[in-house]
C-alpha atoms as a PDB file:
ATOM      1  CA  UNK A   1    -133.838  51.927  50.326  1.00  0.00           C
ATOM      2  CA  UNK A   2    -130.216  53.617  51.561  1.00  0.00           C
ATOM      3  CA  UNK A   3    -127.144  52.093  49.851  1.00  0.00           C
ATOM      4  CA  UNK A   4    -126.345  50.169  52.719  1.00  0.00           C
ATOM      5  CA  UNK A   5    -129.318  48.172  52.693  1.00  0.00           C
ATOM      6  CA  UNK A   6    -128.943  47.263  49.257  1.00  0.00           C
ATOM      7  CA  UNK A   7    -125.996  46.174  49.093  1.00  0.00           C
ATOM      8  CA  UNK A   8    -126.726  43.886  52.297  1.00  0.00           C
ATOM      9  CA  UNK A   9    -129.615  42.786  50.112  1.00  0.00           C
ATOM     10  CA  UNK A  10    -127.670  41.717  46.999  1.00  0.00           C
ATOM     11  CA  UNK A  11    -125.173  40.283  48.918  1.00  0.00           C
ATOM     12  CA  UNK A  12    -127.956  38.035  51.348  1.00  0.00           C
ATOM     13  CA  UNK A  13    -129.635  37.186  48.182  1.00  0.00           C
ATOM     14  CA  UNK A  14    -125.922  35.953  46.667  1.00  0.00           C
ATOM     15  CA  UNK A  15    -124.082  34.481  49.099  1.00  0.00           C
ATOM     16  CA  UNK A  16    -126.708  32.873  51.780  1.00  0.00           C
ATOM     17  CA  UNK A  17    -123.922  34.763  53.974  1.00  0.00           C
ATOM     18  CA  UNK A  18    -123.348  32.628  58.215  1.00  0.00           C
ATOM     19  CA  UNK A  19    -122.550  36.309  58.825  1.00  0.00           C
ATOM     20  CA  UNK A  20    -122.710  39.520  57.055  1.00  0.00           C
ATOM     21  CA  UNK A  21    -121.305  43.076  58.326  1.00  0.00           C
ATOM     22  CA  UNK A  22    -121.896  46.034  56.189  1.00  0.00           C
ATOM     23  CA  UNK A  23    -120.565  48.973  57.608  1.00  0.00           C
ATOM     24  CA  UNK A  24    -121.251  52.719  56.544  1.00  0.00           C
ATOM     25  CA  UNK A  25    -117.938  54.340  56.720  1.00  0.00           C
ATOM     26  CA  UNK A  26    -118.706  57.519  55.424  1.00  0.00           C
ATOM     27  CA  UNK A  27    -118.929  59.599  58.148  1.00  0.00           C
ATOM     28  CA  UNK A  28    -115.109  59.349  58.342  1.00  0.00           C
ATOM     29  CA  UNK A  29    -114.694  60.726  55.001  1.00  0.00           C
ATOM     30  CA  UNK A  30    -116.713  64.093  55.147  1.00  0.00           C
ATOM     31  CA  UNK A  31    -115.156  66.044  52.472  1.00  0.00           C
ATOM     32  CA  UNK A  32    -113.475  63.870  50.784  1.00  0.00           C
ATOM     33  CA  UNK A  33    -112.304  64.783  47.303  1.00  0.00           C
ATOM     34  CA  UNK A  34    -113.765  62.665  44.772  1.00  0.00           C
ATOM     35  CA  UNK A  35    -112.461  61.276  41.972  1.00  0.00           C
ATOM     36  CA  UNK A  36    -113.051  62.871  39.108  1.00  0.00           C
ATOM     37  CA  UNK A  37    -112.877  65.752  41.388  1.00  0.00           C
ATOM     38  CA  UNK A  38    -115.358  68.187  43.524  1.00  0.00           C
ATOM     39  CA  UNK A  39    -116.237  67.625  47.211  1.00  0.00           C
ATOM     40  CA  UNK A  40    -118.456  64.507  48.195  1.00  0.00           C
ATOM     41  CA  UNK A  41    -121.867  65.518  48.478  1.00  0.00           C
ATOM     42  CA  UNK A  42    -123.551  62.219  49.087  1.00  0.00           C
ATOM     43  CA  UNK A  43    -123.995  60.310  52.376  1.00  0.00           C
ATOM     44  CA  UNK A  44    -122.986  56.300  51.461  1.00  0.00           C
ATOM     45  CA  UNK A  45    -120.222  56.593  49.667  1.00  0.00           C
ATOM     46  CA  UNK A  46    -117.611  54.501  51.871  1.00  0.00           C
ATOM     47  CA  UNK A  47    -118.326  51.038  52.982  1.00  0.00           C
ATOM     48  CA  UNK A  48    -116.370  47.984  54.795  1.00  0.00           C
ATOM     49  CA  UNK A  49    -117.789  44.040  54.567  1.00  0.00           C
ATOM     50  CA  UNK A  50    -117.236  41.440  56.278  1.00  0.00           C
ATOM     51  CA  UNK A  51    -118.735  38.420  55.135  1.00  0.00           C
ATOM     52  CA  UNK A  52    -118.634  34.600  55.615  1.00  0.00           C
ATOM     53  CA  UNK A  53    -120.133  32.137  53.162  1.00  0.00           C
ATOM     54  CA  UNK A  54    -119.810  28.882  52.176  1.00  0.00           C
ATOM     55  CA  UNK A  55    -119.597  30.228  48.688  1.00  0.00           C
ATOM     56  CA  UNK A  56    -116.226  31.463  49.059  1.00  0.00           C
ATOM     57  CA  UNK A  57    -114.756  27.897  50.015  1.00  0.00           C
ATOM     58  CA  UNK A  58    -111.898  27.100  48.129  1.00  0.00           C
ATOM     59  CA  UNK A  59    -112.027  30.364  45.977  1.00  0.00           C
ATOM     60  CA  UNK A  60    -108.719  32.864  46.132  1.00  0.00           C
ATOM     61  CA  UNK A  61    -108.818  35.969  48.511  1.00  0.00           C
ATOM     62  CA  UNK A  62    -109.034  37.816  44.881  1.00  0.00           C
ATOM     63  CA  UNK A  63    -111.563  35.344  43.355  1.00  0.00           C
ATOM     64  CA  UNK A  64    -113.655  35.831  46.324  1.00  0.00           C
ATOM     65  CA  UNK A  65    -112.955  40.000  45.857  1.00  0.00           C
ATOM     66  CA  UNK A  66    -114.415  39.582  42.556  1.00  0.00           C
ATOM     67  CA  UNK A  67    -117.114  37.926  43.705  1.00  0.00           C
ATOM     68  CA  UNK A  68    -118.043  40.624  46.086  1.00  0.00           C
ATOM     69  CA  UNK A  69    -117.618  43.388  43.615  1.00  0.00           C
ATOM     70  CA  UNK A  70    -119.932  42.026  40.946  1.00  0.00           C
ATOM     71  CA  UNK A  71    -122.916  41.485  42.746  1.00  0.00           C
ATOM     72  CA  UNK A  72    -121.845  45.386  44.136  1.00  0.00           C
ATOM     73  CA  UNK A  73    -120.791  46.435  40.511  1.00  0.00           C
ATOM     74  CA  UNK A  74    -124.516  49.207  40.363  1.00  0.00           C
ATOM     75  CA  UNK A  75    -123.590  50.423  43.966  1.00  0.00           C
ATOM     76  CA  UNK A  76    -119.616  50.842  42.467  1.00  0.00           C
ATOM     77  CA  UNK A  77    -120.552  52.087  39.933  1.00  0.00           C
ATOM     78  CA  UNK A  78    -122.758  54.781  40.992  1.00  0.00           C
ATOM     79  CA  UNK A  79    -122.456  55.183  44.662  1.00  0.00           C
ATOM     80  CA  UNK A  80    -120.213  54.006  46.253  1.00  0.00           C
ATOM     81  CA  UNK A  81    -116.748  55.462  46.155  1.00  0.00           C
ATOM     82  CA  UNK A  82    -114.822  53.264  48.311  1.00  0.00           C
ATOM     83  CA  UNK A  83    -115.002  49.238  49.593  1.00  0.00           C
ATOM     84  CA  UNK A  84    -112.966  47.650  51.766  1.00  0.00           C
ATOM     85  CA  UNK A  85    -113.904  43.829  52.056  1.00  0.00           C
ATOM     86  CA  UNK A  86    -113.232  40.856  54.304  1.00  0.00           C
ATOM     87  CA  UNK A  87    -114.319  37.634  52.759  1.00  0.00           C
ATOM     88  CA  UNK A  88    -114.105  34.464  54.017  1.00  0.00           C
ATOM     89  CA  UNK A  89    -115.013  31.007  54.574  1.00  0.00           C
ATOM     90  CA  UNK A  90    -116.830  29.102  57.141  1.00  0.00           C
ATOM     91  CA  UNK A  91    -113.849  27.923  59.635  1.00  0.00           C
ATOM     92  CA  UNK A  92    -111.275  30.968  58.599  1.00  0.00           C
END
Protein backbone atom coordinates (compact mmCIF):
# COMPACT_ATOMS: atom_id res chain seq x y z
CA UNK A 1 0.00 0.00 0.00
CA UNK A 2 1.76 3.62 -1.15
CA UNK A 3 1.88 6.23 1.65
CA UNK A 4 -0.87 8.01 0.28
CA UNK A 5 -3.27 5.38 0.68
CA UNK A 6 -2.47 4.87 4.12
CA UNK A 7 -2.68 7.75 5.37
CA UNK A 8 -6.23 8.21 3.59
CA UNK A 9 -6.90 4.96 5.41
CA UNK A 10 -6.02 6.05 8.97
CA UNK A 11 -7.54 9.13 8.51
CA UNK A 12 -11.19 7.41 6.97
CA UNK A 13 -10.93 5.01 9.75
CA UNK A 14 -10.49 8.25 12.37
CA UNK A 15 -12.41 10.85 11.36
CA UNK A 16 -15.58 9.28 9.33
CA UNK A 17 -14.26 12.35 7.10
CA UNK A 18 -17.84 14.32 4.61
CA UNK A 19 -14.73 14.85 2.48
CA UNK A 20 -11.20 13.85 2.42
CA UNK A 21 -8.34 15.16 -0.10
CA UNK A 22 -4.97 13.68 0.18
CA UNK A 23 -2.72 15.03 -2.18
CA UNK A 24 0.84 13.67 -3.21
CA UNK A 25 2.93 16.70 -3.48
CA UNK A 26 6.09 15.25 -4.06
CA UNK A 27 6.66 15.58 -7.43
CA UNK A 28 7.23 19.31 -6.72
CA UNK A 29 9.98 18.61 -4.45
CA UNK A 30 12.38 16.36 -6.59
CA UNK A 31 15.61 16.88 -4.94
CA UNK A 32 14.84 18.25 -2.12
CA UNK A 33 17.42 18.28 0.65
CA UNK A 34 16.35 16.41 3.54
CA UNK A 35 16.66 17.02 6.86
CA UNK A 36 19.17 15.47 8.42
CA UNK A 37 20.72 15.97 5.12
CA UNK A 38 21.34 13.94 1.64
CA UNK A 39 19.03 14.20 -1.42
CA UNK A 40 15.38 12.70 -1.20
CA UNK A 41 15.36 9.42 -2.60
CA UNK A 42 11.84 8.34 -1.86
CA UNK A 43 8.64 9.05 -3.84
CA UNK A 44 5.78 10.19 -0.93
CA UNK A 45 7.45 12.29 1.01
CA UNK A 46 5.27 15.63 0.65
CA UNK A 47 1.60 15.63 1.22
CA UNK A 48 -1.40 18.34 1.53
CA UNK A 49 -5.05 17.35 3.34
CA UNK A 50 -7.94 18.64 3.24
CA UNK A 51 -10.41 17.22 5.37
CA UNK A 52 -13.92 17.87 6.82
CA UNK A 53 -15.33 16.01 9.80
CA UNK A 54 -17.66 16.40 12.27
CA UNK A 55 -14.91 15.47 14.65
CA UNK A 56 -13.23 18.66 14.40
CA UNK A 57 -16.42 20.72 15.59
CA UNK A 58 -15.63 23.00 18.15
CA UNK A 59 -11.88 21.91 18.39
CA UNK A 60 -9.02 24.84 17.71
CA UNK A 61 -7.38 25.08 14.16
CA UNK A 62 -4.24 23.65 16.33
CA UNK A 63 -6.30 21.08 18.33
CA UNK A 64 -7.65 19.87 15.14
CA UNK A 65 -3.66 19.95 13.68
CA UNK A 66 -2.91 17.67 16.41
CA UNK A 67 -5.47 15.60 15.69
CA UNK A 68 -4.38 15.09 12.18
CA UNK A 69 -0.79 14.50 13.04
CA UNK A 70 -1.34 11.69 15.52
CA UNK A 71 -3.28 9.41 13.65
CA UNK A 72 -0.25 10.40 10.80
CA UNK A 73 2.49 10.27 13.60
CA UNK A 74 4.12 6.38 11.66
CA UNK A 75 3.81 8.14 8.18
CA UNK A 76 5.74 11.47 10.04
CA UNK A 77 7.71 9.72 11.42
CA UNK A 78 9.09 7.63 8.79
CA UNK A 79 7.91 8.90 5.52
CA UNK A 80 6.70 11.62 5.17
CA UNK A 81 8.80 14.74 5.23
CA UNK A 82 6.38 17.42 4.83
CA UNK A 83 2.28 18.04 5.64
CA UNK A 84 0.41 20.77 4.95
CA UNK A 85 -3.25 20.37 6.35
CA UNK A 86 -6.67 21.97 5.99
CA UNK A 87 -9.04 20.85 8.65
CA UNK A 88 -12.30 21.75 9.14
CA UNK A 89 -15.76 21.42 10.15
CA UNK A 90 -18.96 20.61 8.51
CA UNK A 91 -20.39 24.29 7.54
CA UNK A 92 -16.70 26.12 7.47
Amino acid sequence: MSVKEMMRTKLESALAPLSLDVIDDSAKHVGHILHPGGVEPRGETHFTVNVVSEAFAGKSRIDRHRMVNAILADELAADVHALAIQAKAPGE
